[in-house]
Protein backbone atom coordinates (compact mmCIF):
# COMPACT_ATOMS: atom_id res chain seq x y z
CA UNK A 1 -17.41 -3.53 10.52
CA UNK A 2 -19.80 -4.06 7.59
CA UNK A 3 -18.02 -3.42 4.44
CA UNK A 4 -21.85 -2.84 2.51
CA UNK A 5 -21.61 0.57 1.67
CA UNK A 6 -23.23 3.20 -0.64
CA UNK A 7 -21.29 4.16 -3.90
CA UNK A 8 -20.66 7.63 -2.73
CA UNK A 9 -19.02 6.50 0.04
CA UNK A 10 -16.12 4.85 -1.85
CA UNK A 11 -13.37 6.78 -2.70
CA UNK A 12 -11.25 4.20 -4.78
CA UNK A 13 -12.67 1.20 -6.40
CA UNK A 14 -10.45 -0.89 -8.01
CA UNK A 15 -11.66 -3.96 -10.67
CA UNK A 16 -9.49 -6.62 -12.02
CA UNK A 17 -6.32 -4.64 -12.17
CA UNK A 18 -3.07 -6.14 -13.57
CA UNK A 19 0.10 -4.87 -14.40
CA UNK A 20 2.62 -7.04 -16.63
CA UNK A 21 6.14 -5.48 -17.00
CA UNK A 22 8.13 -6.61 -20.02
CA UNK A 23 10.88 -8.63 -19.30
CA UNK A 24 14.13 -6.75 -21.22
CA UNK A 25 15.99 -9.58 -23.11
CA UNK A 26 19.31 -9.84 -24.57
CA UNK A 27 19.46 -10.54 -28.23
CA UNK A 28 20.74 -14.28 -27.51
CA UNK A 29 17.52 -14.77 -24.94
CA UNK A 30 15.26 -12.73 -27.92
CA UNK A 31 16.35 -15.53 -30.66
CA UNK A 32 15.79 -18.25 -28.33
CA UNK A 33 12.90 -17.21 -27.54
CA UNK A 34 11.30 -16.77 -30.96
CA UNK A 35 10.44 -13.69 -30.51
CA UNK A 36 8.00 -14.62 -27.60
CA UNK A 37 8.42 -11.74 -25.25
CA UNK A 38 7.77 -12.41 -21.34
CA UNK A 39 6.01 -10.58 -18.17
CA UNK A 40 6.46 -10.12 -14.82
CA UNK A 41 3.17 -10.45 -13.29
CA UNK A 42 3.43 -8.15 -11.09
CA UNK A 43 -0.42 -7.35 -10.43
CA UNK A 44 -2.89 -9.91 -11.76
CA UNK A 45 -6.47 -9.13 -11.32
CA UNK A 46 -6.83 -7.18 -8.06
CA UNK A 47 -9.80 -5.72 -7.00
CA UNK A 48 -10.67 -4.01 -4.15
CA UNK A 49 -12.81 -0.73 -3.05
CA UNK A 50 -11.61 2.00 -0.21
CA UNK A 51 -14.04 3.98 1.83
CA UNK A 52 -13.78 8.09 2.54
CA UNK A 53 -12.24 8.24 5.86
CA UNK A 54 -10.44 4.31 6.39
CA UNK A 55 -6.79 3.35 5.91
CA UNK A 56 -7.12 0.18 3.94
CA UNK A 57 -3.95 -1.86 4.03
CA UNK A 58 -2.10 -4.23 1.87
CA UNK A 59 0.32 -6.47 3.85
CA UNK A 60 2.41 -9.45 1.64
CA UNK A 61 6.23 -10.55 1.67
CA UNK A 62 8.38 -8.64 -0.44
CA UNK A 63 7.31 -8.97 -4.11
CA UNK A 64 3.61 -9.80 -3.63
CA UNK A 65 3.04 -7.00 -5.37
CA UNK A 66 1.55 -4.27 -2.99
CA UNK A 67 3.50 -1.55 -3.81
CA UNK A 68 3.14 -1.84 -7.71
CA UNK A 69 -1.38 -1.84 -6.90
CA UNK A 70 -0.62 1.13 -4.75
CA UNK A 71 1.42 2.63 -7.67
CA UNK A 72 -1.44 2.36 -10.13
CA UNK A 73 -4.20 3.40 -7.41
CA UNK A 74 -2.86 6.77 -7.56
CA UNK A 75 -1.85 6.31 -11.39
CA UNK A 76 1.92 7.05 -10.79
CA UNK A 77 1.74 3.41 -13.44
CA UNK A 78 -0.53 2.51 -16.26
CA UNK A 79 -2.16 -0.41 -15.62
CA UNK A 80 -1.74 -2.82 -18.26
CA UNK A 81 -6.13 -4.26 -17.88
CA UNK A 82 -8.67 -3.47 -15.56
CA UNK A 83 -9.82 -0.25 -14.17
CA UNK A 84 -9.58 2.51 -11.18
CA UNK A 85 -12.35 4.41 -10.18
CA UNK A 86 -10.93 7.69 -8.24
CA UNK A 87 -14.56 9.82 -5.96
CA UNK A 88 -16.46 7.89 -8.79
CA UNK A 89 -14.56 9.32 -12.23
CA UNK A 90 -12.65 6.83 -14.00
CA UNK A 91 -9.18 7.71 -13.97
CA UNK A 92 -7.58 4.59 -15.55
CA UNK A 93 -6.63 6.36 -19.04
CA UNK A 94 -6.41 10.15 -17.51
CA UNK A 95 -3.09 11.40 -19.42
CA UNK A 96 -1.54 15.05 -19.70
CA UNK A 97 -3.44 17.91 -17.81
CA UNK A 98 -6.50 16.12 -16.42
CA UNK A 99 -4.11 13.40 -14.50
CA UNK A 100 -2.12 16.67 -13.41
CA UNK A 101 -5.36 17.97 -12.05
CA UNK A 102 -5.61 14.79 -10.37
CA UNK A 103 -2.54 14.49 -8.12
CA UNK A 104 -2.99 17.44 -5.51
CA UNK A 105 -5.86 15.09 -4.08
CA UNK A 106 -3.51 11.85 -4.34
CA UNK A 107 -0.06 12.20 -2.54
CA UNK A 108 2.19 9.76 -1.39
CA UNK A 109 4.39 9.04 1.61
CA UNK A 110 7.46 7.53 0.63
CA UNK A 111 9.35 5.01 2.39
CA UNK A 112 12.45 6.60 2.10
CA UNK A 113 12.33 10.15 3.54
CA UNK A 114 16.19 10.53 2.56
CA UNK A 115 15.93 9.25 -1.00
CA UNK A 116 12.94 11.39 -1.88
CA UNK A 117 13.52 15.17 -0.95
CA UNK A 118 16.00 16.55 -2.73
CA UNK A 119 19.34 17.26 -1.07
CA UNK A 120 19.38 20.72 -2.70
CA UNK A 121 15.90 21.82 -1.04
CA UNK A 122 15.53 23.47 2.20
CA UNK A 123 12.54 21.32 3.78
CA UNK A 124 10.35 24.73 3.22
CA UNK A 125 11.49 24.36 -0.10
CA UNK A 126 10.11 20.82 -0.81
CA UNK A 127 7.37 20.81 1.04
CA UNK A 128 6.18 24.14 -0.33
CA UNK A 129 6.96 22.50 -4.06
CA UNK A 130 3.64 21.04 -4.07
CA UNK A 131 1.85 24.12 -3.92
CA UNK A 132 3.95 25.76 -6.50
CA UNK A 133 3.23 23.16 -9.00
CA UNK A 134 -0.68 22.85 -7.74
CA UNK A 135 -1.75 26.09 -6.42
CA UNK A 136 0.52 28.49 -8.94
CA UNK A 137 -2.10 31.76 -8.36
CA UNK A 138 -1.27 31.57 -4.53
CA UNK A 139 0.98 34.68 -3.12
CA UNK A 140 4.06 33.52 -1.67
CA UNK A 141 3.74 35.11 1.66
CA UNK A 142 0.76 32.61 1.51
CA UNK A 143 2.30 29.47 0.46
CA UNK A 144 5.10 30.34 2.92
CA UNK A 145 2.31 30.33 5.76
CA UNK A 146 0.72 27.05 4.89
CA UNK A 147 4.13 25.25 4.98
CA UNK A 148 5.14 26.82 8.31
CA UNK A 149 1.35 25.96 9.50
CA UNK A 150 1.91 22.39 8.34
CA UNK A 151 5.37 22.18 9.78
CA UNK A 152 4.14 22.72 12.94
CA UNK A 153 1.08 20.42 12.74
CA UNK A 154 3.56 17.58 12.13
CA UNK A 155 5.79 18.95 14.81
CA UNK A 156 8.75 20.30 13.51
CA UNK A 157 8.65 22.77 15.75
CA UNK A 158 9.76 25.89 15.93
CA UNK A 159 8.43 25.50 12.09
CA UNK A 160 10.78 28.53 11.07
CA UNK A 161 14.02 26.86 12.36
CA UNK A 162 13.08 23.72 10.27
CA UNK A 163 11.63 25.22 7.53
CA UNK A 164 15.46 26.26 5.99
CA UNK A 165 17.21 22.98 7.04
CA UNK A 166 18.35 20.39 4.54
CA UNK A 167 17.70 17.22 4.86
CA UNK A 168 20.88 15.52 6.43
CA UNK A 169 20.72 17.92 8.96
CA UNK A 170 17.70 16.88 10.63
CA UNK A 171 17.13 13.19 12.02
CA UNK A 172 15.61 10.01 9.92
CA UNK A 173 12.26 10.52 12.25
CA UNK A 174 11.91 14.39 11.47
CA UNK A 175 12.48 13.74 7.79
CA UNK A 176 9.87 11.15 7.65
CA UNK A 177 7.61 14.15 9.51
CA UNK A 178 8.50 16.43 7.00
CA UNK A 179 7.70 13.94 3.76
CA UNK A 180 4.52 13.54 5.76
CA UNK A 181 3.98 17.12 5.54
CA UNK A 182 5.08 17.49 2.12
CA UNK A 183 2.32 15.12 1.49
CA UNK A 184 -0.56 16.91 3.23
CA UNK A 185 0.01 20.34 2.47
CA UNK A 186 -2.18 20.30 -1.01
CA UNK A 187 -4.69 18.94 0.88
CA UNK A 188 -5.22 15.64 -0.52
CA UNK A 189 -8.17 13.17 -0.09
CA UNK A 190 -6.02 10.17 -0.31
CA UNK A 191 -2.54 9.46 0.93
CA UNK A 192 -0.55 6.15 -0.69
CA UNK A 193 1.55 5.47 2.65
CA UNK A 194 4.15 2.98 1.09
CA UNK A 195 5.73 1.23 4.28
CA UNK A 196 5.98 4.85 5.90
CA UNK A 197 7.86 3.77 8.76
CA UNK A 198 10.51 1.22 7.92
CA UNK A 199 13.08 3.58 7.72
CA UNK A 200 12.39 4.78 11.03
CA UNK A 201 14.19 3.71 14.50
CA UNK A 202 11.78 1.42 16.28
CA UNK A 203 11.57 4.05 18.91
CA UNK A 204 10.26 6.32 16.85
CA UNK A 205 7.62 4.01 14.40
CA UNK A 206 4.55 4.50 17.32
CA UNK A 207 5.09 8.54 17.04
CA UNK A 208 5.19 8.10 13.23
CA UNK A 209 1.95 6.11 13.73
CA UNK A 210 0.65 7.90 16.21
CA UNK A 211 0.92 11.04 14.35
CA UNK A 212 -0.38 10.02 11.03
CA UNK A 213 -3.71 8.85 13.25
CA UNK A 214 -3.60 12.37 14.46
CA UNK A 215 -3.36 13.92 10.73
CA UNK A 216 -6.24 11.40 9.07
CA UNK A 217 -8.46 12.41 12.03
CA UNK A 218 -8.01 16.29 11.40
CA UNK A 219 -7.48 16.20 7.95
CA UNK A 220 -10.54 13.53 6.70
CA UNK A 221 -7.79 11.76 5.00
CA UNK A 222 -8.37 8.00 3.62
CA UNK A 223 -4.83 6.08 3.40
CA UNK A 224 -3.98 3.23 1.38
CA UNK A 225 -1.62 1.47 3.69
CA UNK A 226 1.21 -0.59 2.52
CA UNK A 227 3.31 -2.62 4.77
CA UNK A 228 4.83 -6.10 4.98
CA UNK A 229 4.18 -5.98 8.90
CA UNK A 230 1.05 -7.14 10.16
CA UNK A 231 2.16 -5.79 13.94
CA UNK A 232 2.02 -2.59 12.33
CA UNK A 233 -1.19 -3.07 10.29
CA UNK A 234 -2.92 -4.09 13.42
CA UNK A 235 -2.16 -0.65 14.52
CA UNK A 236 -3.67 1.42 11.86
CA UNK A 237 -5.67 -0.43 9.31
CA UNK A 238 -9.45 -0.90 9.24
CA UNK A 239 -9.36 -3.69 6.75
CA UNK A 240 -6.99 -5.69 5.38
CA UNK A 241 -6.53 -7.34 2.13
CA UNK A 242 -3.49 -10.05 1.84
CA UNK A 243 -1.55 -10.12 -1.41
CA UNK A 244 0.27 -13.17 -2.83
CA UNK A 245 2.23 -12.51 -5.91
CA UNK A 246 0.07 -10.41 -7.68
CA UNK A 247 -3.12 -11.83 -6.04
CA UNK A 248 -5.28 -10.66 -3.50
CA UNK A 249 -5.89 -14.16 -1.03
CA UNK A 250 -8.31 -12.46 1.73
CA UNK A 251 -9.73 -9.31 2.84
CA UNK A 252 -11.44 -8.26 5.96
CA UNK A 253 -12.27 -5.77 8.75
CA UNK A 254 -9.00 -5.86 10.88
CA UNK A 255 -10.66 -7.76 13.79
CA UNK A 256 -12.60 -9.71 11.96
CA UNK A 257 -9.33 -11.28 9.84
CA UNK A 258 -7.23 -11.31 12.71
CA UNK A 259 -9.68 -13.58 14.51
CA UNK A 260 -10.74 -15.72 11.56
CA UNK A 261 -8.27 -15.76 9.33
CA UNK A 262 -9.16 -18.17 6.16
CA UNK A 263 -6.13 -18.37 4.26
CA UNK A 264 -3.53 -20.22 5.10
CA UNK A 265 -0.63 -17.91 3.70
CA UNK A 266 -2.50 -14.94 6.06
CA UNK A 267 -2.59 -17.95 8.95
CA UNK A 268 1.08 -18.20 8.80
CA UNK A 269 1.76 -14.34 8.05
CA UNK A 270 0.08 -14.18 11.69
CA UNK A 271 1.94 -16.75 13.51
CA UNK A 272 5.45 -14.89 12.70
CA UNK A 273 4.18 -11.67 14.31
CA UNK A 274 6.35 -11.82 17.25
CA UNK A 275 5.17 -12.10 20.73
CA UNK A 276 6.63 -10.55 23.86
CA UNK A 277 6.21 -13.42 25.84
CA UNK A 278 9.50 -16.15 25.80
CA UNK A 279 7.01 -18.76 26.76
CA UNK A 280 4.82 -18.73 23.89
CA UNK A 281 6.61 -20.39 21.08
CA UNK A 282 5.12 -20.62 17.49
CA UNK A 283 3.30 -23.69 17.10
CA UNK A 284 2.16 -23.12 13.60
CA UNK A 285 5.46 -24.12 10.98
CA UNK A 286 6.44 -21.58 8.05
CA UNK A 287 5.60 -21.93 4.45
CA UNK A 288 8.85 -24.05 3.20
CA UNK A 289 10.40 -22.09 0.55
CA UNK A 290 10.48 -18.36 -1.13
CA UNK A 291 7.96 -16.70 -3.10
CA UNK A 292 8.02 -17.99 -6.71
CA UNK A 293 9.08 -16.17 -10.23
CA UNK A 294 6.62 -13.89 -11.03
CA UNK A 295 7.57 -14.16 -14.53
CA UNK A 296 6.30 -17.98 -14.51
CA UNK A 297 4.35 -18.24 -11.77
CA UNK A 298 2.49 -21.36 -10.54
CA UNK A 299 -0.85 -22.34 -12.12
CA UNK A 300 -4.10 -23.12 -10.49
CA UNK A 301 -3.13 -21.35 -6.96
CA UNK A 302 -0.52 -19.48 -6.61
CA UNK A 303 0.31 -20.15 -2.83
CA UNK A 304 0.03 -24.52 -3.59
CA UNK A 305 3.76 -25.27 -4.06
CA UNK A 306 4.01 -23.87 -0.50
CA UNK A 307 0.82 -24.54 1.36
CA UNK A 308 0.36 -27.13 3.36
CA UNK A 309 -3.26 -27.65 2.27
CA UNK A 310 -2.76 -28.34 -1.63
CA UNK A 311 -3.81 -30.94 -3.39
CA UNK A 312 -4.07 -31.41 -6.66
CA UNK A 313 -6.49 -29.34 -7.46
CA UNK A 314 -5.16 -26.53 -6.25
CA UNK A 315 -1.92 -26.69 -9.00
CA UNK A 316 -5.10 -26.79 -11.57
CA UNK A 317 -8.04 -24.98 -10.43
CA UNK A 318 -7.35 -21.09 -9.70
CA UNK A 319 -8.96 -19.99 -6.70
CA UNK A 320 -12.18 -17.49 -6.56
CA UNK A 321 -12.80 -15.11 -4.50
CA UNK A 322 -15.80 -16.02 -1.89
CA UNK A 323 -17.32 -14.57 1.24
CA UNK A 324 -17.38 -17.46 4.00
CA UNK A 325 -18.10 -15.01 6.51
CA UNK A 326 -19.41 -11.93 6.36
CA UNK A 327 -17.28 -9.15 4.64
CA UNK A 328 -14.51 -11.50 4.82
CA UNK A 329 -13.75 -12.57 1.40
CA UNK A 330 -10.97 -15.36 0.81
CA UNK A 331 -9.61 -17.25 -2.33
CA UNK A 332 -8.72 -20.90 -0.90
CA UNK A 333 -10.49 -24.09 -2.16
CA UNK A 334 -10.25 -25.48 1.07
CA UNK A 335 -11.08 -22.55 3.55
CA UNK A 336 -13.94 -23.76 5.48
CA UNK A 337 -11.06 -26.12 7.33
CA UNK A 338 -10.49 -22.43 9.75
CA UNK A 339 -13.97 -22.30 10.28
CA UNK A 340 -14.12 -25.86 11.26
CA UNK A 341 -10.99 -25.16 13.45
């Protein structure tokens, strides 16, 4: 895929966007410390642009910091520098009624479909919330018939015998359907899917998958995909980017990366898919080790204390971004070694 595109065809661009969280200190830590107050580095200068109409994905272990971008992508967090660029209107300082303009075209699916709808709410209830809140002018017997429309188009079906359960009486798989819906019925143009199936039974995730193919096709939707499973990237995404604690390491067209990958950290994220096949055994060993403190973490490049490329200029020299092939960014000093390979 060529990722050259005209501006109006991006629907998010995102440039050098960090987010530091204050570390909250106890008043022996605060003396200590004279007063110098520390960060989790959460995000750290990630840029990136989404086109109308793709699912872009961010895959990383836990605490690379995917989650937290996708979080300030749809402004749900301040970022703390850099900027997000939302159908071509800046929307990095949006506060009070213009950000609550904003969210009916930014919705999220949650990874938790039990922790976020309220145990009080029918599921007509919550998914009709978003209408109340975004559409107050429309007449109920409306808003009543868009939720049982959208009910059925995620198939709860028959809508009305859904549409006045609670949530722990319906199963993990049809509450994840009806968070989906609760997302699409304001009729968003972008949808934050924050690892949208790993609730879900594994016999179940392909439906989930399936479905949400289904919705983005009929519904022009453009999804920012997190997930820490590249099996289920593969799946759904049209381009990839790879986070590292608070660091984007590669991006590409979902073929393209899965071909050539250039990073070493997205080399071994690749080897632990698993295979069904006992007789192919992983040849490629693991990074030693667990990601590292975000509050201090490693200078030069951040992946050297546990790639087995690094020398030492990698624990001085930081990384930049470059395209070695074509729409296939990577930060490595030493990536050309995969295209020798």
């Amino acid at each position: 895929m060529n990722t050259a595109a005209h501006p109006e065809e991006w629907l998010v661009e995102v440039e050098g966007l960090k987010k530091w969280f204050p570390v909250q200190q106890g008043l022996l830590n605060r003396l200590l410390a004279a007063g110098k107050q520390e960060y989790v580095h959460a995000v750290d200068g990630v840029s990136f642009k989404i086109r109308r109409g793709e699912v872009f994905g961010l895959a990383g272990e836990s605490g690379s910091g995917k989650s937290t971008t996708g979080r300030l992508v749809v402004r749900m967090e301040t970022p703390t520098e850099g900027t997000v660029r939302f159908a071509g209107q800046d929307i990095t300082t949006l506060q009070g009624d213009a950000l609550r303009r904003l969210r009916s075209r930014m919705q999220i699916i949650y990874q938790d479909p039990m922790a976020s709808l309220n145990p009080r709410m029918t599921l007509g209830e919550a998914i009709g919330y978003g209408l109340k809140i975004h559409a107050p002018d429309l007449p109920a017997a409306e808003r009543h018939q868009r939720v049982v429309d959208m009910l059925e188009k995620v198939g709860l079906a028959p809508a009305q015998y859904f549409y006045t359960k609670f949530p722990h009486q319906i199963s993990g798989g049809q509450r994840q359907r009806a968070v989906i819906a609760r997302a699409l019925v304001t009729n968003p143009d972008l949808i934050l899917a924050d690892e949208p199936i790993a609730m879900a039974d594994v016999s179940v995730r392909a439906l989930l998958l399936d479905l949400m193919n289904q919705l983005k096709r009929e519904f022009n939707l453009t999804y920012l995909f997190i997930t820490h499973d590249l099996a289920t990237a593969k799946y759904i995404c049209d381009r990839l980017g790879i986070m590292y604690l608070g660091k984007l390491v590669e991006v590409g067209e979902l073929r393209e990366l899965y071909a050539h990958p250039l990073h070493p950290y997205t080399q071994a994220l690749l080897a632990a898919v698993p295979v069904p096949d006992p007789r192919r055994r992983r040849k490629q060993a693991m990074p030693a080790g667990e990601i590292p403190n975000p509050i201090h973490p490693p200078s030069g490049c951040r992946f050297h204390p546990r790639c087995p490329w690094a020398t030492e200029r990698c624990a001085q020299e930081e990384p930049a971004m470059r395209e070695l092939r074509p729409g296939h960014p990577v930060a490595c000093h030493y990536a050309e070694r995969s295209l020798e390979g």
